[in-house]
Protein backbone atom coordinates (compact mmCIF):
# COMPACT_ATOMS: atom_id res chain seq x y z
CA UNK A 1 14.27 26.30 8.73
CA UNK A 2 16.27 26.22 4.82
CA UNK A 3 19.90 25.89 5.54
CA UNK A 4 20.86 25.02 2.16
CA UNK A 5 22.86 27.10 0.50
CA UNK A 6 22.36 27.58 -3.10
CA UNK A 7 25.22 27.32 -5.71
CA UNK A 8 23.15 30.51 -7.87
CA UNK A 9 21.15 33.11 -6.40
CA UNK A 10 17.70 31.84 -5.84
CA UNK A 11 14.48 34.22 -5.29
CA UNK A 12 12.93 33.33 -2.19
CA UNK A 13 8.89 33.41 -1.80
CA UNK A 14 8.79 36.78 -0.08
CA UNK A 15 10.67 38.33 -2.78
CA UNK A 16 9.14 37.00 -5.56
CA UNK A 17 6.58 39.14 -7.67
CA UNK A 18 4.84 39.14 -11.41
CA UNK A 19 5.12 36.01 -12.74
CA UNK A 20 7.58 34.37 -10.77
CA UNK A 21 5.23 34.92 -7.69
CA UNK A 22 2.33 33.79 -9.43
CA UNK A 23 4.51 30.13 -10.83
CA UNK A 24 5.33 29.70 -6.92
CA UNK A 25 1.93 29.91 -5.96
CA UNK A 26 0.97 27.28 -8.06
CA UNK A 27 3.72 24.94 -6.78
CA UNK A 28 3.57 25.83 -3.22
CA UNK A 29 3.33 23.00 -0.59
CA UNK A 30 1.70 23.36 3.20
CA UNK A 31 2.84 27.21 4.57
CA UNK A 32 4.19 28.18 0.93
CA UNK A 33 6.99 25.70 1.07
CA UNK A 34 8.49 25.39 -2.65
CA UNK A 35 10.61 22.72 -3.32
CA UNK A 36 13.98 23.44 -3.88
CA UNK A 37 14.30 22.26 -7.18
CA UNK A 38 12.02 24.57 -8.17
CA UNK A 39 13.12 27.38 -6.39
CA UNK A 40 16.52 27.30 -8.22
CA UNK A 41 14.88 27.94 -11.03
CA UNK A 42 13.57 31.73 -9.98
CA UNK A 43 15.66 33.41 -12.32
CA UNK A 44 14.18 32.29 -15.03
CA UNK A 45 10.52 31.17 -14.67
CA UNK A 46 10.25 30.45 -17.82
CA UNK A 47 12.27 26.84 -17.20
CA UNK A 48 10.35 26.66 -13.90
CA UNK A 49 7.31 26.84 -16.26
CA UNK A 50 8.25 24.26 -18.39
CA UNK A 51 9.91 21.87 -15.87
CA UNK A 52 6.79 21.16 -13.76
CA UNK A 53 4.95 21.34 -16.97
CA UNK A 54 6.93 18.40 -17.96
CA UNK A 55 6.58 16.76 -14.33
CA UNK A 56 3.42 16.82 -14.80
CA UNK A 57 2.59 15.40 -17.70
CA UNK A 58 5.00 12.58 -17.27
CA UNK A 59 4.65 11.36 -14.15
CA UNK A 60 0.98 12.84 -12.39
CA UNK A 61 -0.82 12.92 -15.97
CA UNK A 62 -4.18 11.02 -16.18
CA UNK A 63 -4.02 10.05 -19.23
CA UNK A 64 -1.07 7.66 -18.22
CA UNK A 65 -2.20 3.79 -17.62
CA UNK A 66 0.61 2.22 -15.77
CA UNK A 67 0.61 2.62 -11.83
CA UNK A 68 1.62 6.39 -10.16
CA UNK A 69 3.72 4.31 -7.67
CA UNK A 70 5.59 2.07 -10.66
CA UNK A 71 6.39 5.08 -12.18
CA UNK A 72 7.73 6.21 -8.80
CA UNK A 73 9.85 3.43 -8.95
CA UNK A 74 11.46 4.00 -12.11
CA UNK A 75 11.88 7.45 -11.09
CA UNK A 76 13.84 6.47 -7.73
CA UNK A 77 15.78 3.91 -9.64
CA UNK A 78 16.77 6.29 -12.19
CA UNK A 79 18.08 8.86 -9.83
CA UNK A 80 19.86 6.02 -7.89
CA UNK A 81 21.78 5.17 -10.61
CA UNK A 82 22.43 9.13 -11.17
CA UNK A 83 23.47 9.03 -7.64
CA UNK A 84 21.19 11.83 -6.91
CA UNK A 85 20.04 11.56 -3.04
CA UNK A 86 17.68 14.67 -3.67
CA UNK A 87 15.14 12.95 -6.09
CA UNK A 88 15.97 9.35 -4.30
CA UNK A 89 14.44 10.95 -0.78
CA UNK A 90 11.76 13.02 -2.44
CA UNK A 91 10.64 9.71 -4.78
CA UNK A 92 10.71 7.71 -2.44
CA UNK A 93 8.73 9.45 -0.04
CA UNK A 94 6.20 9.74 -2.71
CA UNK A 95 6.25 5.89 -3.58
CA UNK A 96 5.65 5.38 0.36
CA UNK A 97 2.71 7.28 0.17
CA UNK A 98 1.32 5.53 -2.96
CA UNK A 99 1.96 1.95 -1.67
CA UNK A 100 0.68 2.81 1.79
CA UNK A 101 2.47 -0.61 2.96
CA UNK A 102 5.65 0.83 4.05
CA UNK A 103 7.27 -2.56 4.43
CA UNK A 104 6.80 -2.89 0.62
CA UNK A 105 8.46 -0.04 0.06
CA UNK A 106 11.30 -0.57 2.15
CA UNK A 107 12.25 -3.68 0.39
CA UNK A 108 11.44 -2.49 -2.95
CA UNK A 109 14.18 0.14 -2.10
CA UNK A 110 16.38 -2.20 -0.50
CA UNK A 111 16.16 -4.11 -4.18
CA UNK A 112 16.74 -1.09 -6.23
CA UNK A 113 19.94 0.14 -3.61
CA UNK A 114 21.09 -3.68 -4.26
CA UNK A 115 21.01 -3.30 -8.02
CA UNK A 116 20.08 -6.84 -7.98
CA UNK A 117 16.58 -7.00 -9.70
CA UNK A 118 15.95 -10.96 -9.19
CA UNK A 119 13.23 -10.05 -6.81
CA UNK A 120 11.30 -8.08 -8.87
CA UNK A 121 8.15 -9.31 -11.14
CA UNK A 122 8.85 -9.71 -14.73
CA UNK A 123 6.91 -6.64 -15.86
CA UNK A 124 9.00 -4.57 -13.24
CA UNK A 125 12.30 -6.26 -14.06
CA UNK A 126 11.93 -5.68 -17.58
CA UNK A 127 11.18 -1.81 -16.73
CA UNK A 128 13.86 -0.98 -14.50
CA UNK A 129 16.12 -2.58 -17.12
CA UNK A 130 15.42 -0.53 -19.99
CA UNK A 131 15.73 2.60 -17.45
CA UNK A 132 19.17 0.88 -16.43
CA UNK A 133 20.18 0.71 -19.73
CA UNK A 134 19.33 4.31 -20.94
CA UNK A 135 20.38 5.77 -17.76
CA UNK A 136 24.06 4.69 -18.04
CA UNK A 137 24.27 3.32 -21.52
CA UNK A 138 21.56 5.26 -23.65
CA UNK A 139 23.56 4.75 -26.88
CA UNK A 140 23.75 0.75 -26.15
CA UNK A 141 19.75 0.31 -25.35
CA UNK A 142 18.18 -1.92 -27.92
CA UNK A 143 15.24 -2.94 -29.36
CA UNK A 144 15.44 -5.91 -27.44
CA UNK A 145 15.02 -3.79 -24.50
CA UNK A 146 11.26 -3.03 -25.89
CA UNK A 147 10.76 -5.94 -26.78
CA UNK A 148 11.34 -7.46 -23.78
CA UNK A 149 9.58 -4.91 -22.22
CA UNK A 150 6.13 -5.74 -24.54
CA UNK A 151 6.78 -9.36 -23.33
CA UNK A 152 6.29 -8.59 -20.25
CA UNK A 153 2.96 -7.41 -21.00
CA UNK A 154 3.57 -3.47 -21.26
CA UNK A 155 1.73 -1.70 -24.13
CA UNK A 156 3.50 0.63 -26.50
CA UNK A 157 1.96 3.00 -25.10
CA UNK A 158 2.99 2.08 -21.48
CA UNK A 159 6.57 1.69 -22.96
CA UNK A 160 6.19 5.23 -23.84
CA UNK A 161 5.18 6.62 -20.29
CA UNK A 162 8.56 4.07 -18.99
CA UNK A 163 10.51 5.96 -21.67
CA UNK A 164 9.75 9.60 -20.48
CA UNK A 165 9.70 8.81 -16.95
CA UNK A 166 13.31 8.02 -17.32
CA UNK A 167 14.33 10.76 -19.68
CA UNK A 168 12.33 13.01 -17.06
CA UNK A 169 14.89 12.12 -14.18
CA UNK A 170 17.63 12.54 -16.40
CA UNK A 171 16.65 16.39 -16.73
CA UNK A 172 15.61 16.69 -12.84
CA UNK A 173 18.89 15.07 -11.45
CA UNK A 174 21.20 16.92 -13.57
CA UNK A 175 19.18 19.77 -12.66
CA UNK A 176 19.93 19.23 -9.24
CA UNK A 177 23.36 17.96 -9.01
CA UNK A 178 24.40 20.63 -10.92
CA UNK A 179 23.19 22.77 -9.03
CA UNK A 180 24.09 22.10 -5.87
CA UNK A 181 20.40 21.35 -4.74
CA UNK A 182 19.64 19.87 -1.32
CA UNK A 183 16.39 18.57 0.68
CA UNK A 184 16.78 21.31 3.36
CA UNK A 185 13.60 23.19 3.95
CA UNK A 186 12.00 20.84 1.54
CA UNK A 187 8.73 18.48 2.75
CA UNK A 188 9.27 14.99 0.88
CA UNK A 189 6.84 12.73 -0.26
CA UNK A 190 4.86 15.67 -1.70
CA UNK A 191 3.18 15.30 -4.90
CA UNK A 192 0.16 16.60 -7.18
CA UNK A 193 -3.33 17.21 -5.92
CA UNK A 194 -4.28 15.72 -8.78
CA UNK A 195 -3.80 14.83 -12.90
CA UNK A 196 -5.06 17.91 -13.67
CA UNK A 197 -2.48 19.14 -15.93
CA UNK A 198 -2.96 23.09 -14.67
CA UNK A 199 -3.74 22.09 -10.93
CA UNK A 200 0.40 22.50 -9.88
CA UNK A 201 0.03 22.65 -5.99
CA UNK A 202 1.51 20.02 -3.49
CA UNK A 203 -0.31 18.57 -0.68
């Protein structure tokens, strides 16, 4: 059962018509569960639209070369920084999945709580510091951020996909912070059937 309750008015599935109902349909989960972050965007599906258009093509695109799960990563880093427990629990769930070595992901989670990067490979360490750097500091990021980046083996290309991954979980946090949005109701871990940019649904 959803207890959370929403800082706008939201309209719930069984409310929804036109082309509101037809955008949930294409988001819906098992039993027509629709995220909450998406649902607070019902009164204007336009922005629901182009949010999980964006998701999308950012993060679940098939076009993009670097691994679904390192991308996952960035994205729960990101949102740790942003202190946003919402995307942290829904990320991470997804990341679980990916890895299918929950151990792994445990202490991949445990590094990124830690802020403490050490661990990490150098391709991943030079990642998560470039998202560091633009999530808190985007004015101070550098070249030398890219560069080190490249270094580390990452094509332009790949740099590109680290870039908007980050600026993507700018947008969702502050969606959801300011918003007042919560997990309750929601089913983590979801994600994308599949990189089909117009195939939207969650399993």
């Amino acid at each position: 059962m959803n207890t959370w309750v929403p800082w706008i008015e939201i309209v719930p599935y069984d409310q929804s018509h036109g082309k509101l109902r037809m955008l949930y349909d294409r988001v819906t989960g098992p039993g027509n569960n629709v995220d909450n972050i998406m649902l607070v965007h019902s009164l204007r599906p336009h922005s629901m639209e182009g949010h999980m258009a964006l998701y999308k093509s950012v993060l679940h695109h098939t076009g993009n070369t670097l691994p679904k799960w390192l991308l996952e990563l960035v994205g729960v880093y990101v949102s740790l920084l942003n202190r946003c427990a919402y995307c942290v629990e829904h990320h991470y769930g997804g990341l679980k999945r990916l890895l299918n070595d929950d151990g792994r992901a445990a202490a991949l989670r445990a590094t990124l709580e830690s802020d403490d990067l050490g661990g990490l490979d150098p391709r991943e360490q030079a990642m998560l510091a470039y998202a560091r750097a633009l999530t808190l500091t985007p004015a101070e990021t550098t070249a030398g951020h890219v560069h080190a980046m490249r270094g580390a083996g990452l094509s332009d290309g790949e740099i590109l996909e680290v870039n908007q991954v980050t600026a993507y979980f700018a947008y969702a946090n502050r969606t959801v912070l300011g918003l007042g949005v919560t997990t309750d109701g929601d089913i983590l871990g979801l994600s994308p059937n599949s990189g089909d940019g117009d195939d939207w649904t969650h399993r």
